[in-house]
C-alpha atoms as a PDB file:
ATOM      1  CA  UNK A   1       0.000   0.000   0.000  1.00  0.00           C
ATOM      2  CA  UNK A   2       1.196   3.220  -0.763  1.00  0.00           C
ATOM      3  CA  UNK A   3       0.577   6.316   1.622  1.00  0.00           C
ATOM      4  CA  UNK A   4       0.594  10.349   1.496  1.00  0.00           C
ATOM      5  CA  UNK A   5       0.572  12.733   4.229  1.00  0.00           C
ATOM      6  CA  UNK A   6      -2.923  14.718   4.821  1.00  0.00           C
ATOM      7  CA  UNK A   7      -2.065  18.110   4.399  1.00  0.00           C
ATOM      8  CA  UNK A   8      -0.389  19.773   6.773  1.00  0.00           C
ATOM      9  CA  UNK A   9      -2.247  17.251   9.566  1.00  0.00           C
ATOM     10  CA  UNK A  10       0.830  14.999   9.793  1.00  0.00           C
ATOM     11  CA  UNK A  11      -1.188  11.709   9.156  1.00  0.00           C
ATOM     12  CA  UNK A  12      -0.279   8.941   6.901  1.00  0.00           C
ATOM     13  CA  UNK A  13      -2.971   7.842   4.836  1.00  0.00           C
ATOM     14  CA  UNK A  14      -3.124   5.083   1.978  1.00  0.00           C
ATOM     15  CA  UNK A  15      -3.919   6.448  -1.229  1.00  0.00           C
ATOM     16  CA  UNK A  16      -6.492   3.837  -1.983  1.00  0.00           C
ATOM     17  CA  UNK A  17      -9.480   5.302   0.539  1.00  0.00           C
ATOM     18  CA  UNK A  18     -13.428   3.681   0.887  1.00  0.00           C
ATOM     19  CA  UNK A  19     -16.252   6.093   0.094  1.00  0.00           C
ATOM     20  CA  UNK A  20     -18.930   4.595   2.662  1.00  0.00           C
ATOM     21  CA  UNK A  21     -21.998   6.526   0.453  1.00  0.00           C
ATOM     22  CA  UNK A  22     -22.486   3.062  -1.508  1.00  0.00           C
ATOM     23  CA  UNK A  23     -22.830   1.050   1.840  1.00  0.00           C
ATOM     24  CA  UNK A  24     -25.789   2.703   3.397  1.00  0.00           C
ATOM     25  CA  UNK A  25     -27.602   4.126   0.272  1.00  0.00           C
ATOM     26  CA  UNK A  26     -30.058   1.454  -1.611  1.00  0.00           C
ATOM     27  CA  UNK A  27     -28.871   0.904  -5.265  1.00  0.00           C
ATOM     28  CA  UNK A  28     -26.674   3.787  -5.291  1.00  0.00           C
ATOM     29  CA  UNK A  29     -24.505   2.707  -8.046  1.00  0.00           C
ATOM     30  CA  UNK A  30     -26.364  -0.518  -8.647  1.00  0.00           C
ATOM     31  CA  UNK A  31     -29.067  -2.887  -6.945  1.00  0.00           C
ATOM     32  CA  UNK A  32     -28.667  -2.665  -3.324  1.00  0.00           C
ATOM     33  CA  UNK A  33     -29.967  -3.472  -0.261  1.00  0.00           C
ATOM     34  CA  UNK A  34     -27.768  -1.936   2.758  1.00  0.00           C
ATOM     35  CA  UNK A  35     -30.591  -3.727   5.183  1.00  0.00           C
ATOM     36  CA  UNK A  36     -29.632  -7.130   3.600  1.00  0.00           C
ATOM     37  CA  UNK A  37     -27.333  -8.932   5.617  1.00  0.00           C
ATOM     38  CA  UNK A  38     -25.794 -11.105   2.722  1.00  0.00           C
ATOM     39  CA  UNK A  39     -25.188  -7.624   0.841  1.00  0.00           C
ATOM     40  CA  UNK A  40     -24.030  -6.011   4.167  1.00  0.00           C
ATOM     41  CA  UNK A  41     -21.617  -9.500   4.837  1.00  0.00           C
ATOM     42  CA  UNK A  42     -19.737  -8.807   1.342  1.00  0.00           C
ATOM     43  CA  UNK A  43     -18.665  -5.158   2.831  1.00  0.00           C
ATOM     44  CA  UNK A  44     -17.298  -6.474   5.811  1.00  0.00           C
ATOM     45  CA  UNK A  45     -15.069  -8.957   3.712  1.00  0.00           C
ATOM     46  CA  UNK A  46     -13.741  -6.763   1.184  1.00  0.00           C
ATOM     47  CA  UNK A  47     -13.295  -4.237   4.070  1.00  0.00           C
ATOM     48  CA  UNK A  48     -11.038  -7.070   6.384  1.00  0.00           C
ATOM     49  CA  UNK A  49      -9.473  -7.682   3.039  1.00  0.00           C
ATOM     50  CA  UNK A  50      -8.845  -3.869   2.240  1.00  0.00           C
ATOM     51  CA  UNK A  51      -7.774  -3.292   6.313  1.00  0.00           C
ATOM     52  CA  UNK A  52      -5.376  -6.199   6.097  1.00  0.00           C
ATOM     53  CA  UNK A  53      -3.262  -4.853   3.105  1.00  0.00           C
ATOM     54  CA  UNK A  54      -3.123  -1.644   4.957  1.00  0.00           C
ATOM     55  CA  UNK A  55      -6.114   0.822   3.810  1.00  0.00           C
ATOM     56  CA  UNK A  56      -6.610   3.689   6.668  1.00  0.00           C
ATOM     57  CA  UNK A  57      -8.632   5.787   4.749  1.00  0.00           C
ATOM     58  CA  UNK A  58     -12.189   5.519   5.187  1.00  0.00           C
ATOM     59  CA  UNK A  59     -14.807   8.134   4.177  1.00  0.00           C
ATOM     60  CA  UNK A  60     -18.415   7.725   6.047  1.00  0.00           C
ATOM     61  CA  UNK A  61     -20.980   9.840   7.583  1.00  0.00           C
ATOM     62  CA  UNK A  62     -24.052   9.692   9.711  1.00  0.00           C
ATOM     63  CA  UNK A  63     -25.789  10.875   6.574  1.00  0.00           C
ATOM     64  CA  UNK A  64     -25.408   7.750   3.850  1.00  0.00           C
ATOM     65  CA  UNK A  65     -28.480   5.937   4.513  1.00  0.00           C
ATOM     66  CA  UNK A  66     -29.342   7.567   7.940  1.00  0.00           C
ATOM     67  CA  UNK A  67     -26.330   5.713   9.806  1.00  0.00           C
ATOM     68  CA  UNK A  68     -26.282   2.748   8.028  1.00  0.00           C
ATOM     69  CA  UNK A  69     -23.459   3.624   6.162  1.00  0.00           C
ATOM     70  CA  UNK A  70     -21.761   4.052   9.908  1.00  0.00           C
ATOM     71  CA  UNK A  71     -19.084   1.336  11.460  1.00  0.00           C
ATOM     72  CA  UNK A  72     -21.188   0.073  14.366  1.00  0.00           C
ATOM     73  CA  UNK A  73     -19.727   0.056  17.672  1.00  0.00           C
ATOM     74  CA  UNK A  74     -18.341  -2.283  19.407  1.00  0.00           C
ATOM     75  CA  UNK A  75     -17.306  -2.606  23.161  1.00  0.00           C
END
């Protein structure tokens, strides 16, 4: 994986990032159901996947899908 620097933040971020819009809007780009949990189950894969070859750049808001589009929290 390759990184950058953000600006003048100091932080190292890959310059492969995930746009979390597709995750929590239905069909978006295609057919899609972000309520599914076999559709939601192939995000979490290629996310481990992405995570584990060192992606650190993730884009998501509150906003893509109302939350759904959100990591969910874990204790």
């Amino acid at each position: 994986m390759q990184y950058r620097v953000l600006g003048r933040t100091g932080l190292r971020v890959s310059q492969i990032g995930f746009g979390g819009a597709v995750v929590g809007i239905a069909n978006y780009i295609e057919a899609w159901d972000p309520r599914d949990p076999a559709c939601r189950q192939t995000v979490v894969e290629a996310l481990d996947h992405a995570l584990d070859q060192g992606l650190n750049y993730l884009d998501t808001a509150e906003g893509y899908g109302d939350g759904i589009g959100e990591p969910e929290q874990t204790a």
